[in-house]
Protein backbone atom coordinates (compact mmCIF):
# COMPACT_ATOMS: atom_id res chain seq x y z
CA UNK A 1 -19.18 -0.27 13.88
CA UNK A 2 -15.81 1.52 13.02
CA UNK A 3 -14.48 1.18 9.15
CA UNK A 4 -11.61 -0.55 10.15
CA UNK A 5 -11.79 -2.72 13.53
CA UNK A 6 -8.28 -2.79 15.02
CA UNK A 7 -9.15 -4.60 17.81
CA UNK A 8 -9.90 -7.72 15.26
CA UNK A 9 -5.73 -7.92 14.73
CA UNK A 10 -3.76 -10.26 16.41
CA UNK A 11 -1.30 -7.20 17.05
CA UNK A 12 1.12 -9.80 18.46
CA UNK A 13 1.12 -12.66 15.79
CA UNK A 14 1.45 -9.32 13.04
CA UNK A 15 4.64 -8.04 14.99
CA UNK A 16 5.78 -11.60 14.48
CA UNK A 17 5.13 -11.74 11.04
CA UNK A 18 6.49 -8.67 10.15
CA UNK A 19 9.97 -9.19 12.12
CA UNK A 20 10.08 -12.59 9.73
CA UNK A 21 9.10 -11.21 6.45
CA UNK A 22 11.77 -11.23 4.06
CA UNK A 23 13.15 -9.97 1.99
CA UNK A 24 11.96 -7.01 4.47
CA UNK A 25 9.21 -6.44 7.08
CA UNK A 26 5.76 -6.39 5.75
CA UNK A 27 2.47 -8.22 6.42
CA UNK A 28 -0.82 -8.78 4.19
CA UNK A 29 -4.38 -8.86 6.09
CA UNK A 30 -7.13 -9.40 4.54
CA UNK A 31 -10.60 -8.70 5.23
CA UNK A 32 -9.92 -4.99 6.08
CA UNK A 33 -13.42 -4.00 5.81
CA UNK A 34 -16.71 -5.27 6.19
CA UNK A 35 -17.93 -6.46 3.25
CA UNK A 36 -20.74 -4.06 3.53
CA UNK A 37 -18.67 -0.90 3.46
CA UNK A 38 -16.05 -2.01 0.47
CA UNK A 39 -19.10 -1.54 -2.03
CA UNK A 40 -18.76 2.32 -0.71
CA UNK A 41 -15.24 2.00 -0.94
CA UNK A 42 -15.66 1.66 -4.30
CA UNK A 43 -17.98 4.27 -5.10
CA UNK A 44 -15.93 6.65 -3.79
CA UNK A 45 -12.97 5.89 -5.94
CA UNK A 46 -15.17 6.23 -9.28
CA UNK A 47 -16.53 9.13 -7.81
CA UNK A 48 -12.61 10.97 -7.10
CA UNK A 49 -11.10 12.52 -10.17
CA UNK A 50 -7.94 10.56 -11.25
CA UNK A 51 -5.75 11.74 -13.81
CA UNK A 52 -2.45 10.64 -16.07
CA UNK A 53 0.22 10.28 -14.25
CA UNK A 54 3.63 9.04 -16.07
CA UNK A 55 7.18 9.26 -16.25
CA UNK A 56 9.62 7.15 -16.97
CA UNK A 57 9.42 5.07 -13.63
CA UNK A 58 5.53 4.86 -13.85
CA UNK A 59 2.65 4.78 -15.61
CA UNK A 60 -1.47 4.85 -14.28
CA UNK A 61 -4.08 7.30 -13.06
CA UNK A 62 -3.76 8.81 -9.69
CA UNK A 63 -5.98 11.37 -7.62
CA UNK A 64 -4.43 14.40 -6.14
CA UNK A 65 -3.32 14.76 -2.67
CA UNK A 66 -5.83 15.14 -0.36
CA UNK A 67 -8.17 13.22 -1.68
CA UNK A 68 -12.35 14.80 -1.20
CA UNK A 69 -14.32 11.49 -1.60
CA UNK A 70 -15.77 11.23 1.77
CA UNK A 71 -15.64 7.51 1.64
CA UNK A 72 -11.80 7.69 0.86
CA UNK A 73 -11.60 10.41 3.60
CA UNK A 74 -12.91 8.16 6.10
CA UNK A 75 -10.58 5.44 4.81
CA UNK A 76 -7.87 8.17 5.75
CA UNK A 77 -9.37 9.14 9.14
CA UNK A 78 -8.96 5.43 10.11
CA UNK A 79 -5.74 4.68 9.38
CA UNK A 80 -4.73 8.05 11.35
CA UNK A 81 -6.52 7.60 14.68
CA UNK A 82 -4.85 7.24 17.40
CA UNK A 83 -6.15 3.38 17.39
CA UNK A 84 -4.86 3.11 13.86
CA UNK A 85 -1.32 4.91 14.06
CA UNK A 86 -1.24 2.82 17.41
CA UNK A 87 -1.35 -0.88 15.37
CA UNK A 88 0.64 0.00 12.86
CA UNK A 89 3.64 1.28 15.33
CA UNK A 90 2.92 -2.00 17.94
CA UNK A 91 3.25 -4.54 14.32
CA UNK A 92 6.37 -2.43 12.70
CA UNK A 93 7.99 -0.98 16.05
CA UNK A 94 8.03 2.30 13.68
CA UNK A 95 6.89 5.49 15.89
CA UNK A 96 4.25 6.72 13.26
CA UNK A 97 2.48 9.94 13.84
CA UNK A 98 0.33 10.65 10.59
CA UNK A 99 -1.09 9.17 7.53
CA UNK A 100 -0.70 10.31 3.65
CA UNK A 101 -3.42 8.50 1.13
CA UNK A 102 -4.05 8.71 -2.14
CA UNK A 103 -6.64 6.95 -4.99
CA UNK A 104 -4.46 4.82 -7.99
CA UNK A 105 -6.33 3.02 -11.18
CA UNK A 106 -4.37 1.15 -12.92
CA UNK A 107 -5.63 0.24 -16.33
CA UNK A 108 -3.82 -2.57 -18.98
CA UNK A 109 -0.38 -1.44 -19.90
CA UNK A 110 -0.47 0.78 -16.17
CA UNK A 111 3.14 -0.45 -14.16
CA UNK A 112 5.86 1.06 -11.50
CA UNK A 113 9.00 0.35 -11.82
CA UNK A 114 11.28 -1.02 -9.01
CA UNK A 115 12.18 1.59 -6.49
CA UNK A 116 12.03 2.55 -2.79
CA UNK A 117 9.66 4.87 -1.24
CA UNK A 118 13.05 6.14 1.19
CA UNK A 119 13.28 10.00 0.66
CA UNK A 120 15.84 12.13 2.23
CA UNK A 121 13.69 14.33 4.52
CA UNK A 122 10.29 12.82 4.06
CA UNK A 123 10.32 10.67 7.01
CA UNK A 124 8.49 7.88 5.63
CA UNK A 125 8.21 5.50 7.85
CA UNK A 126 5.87 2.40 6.39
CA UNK A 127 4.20 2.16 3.06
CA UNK A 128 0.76 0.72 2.26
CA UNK A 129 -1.62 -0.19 -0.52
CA UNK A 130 -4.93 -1.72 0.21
CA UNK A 131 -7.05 -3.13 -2.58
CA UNK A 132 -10.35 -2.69 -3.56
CA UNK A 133 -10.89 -4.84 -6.54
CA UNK A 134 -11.90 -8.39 -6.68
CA UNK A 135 -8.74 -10.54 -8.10
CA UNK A 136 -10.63 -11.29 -11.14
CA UNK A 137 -11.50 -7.85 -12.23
CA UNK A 138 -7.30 -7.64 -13.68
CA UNK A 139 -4.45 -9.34 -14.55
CA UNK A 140 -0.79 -8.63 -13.35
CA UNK A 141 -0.58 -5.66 -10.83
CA UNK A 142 0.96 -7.74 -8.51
CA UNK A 143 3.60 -6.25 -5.70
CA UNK A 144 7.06 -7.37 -6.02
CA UNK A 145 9.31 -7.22 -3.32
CA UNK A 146 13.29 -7.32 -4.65
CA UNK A 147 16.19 -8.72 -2.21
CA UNK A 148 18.61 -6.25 -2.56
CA UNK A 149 22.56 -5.96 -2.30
CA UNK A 150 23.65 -2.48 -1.18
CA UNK A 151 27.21 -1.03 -1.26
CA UNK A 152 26.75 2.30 0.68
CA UNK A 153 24.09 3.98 -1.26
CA UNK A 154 24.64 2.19 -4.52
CA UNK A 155 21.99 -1.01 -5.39
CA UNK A 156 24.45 -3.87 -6.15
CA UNK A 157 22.58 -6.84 -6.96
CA UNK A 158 18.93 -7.45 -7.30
CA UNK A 159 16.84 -10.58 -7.13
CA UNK A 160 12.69 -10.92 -7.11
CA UNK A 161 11.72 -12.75 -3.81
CA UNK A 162 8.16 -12.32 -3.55
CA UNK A 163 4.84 -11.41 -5.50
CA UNK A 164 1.93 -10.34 -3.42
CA UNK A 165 -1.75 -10.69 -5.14
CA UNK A 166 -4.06 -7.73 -5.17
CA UNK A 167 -6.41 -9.49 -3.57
CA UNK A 168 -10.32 -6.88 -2.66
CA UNK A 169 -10.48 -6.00 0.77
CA UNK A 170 -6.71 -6.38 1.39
CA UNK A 171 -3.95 -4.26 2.93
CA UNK A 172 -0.12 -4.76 2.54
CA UNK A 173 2.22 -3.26 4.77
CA UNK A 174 6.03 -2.84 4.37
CA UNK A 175 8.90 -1.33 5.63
CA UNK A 176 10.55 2.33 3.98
CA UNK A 177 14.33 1.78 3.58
CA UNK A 178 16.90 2.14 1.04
CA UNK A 179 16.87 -1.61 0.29
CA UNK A 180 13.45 -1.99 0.45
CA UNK A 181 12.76 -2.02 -3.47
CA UNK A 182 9.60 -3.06 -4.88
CA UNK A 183 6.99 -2.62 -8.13
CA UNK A 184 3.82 -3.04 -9.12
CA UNK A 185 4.02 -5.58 -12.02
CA UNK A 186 2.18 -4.35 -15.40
CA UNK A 187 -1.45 -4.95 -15.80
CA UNK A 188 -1.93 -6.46 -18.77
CA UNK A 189 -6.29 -6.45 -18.52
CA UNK A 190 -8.58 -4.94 -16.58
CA UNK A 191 -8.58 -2.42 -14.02
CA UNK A 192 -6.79 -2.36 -10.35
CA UNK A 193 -7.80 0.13 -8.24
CA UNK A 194 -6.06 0.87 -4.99
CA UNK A 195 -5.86 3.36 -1.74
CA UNK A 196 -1.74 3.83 -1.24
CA UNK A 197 0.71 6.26 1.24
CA UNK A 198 2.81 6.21 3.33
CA UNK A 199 2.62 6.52 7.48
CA UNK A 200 5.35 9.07 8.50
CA UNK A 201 6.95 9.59 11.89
């Protein structure tokens, strides 16, 4: 069995869901893995070194870029085969052509402040963050997504219009744009580990 069965989406009904989303495209599906590989999953974040990583925007523990847990590797390898890149393009209509991933613990007092993944250059395309831990391992952490007022390239008006849980076993996808400004709320106990990147065109 692959780590991540594609053909289990409802490619279709995602596309959908995505073109709805507000305050900008994104979907949440849960279940990513089988149960029987998250455990591994996990391992191989304890096992990847993670260190400080703060500025004034953020605060948590991060691995460096590429990650060498082979579990997270495969996790990677997944998400950038050709069956992968192909789902994520059919549900965001975003011609994606690789996959960035890196390891994130957040521990209590860990945040990110509101921003936008949108670099000049980068060609991000789609942002992700999949979850590993069980909901009741932290509190806060969530992902906010902000409704945003632009006036050229200045941020006019801000409002919170949704909070996603970090749910184990879940992956969030949403759209890279100048508008598209979100956070990760503070955790305030506990631990929330997560695999996070960007797909680029």
């Amino acid at each position: 069995m692959p780590l991540i069965d594609f053909g289990r989406w409802d490619l279709p009904a995602l596309r959908e869901e995505w073109q709805a989303a507000r305050p900008f495209g994104h979907v949440v599906i849960d279940g990513l893995v089988a149960e029987d590989r998250l455990e591994r999953l996990r391992q191989g974040v304890a096992a990847e070194p993670h260190f400080p990583d703060v500025a004034d925007l953020y605060e948590m523990m991060s691995s460096r870029s590429p990650v060498t847990a082979p579990a997270l590797l495969e996790v990677q390898a997944a998400l950038g085969a050709p069956e992968g890149l192909a789902a994520v393009a059919e549900i965001t209509g975003k011609p994606v052509a690789r996959v960035e991933l890196r390891s994130y613990i957040y521990l209590a007092g860990s945040f990110l402040l509101p921003h936008s993944d949108c670099r000049a250059g980068l060609e991000r395309l789609v942002a992700y963050a999949y979850y590993l831990m069980p909901r009741e391992a932290s509190r806060g952490g969530e992902l906010e997504l902000f409704d945003c007022e632009l006036a050229g390239a200045d941020t006019v008006t801000t409002r919170s219009a949704k909070r996603i849980e970090p749910e184990g076993n879940r992956i969030v996808l949403f759209d890279v744009a100048p508008h598209t400004l979100h956070q990760v709320r503070e955790v305030t106990s506990g631990a929330r580990a997560s695999l996070a990147g960007w797909f680029y065109r």
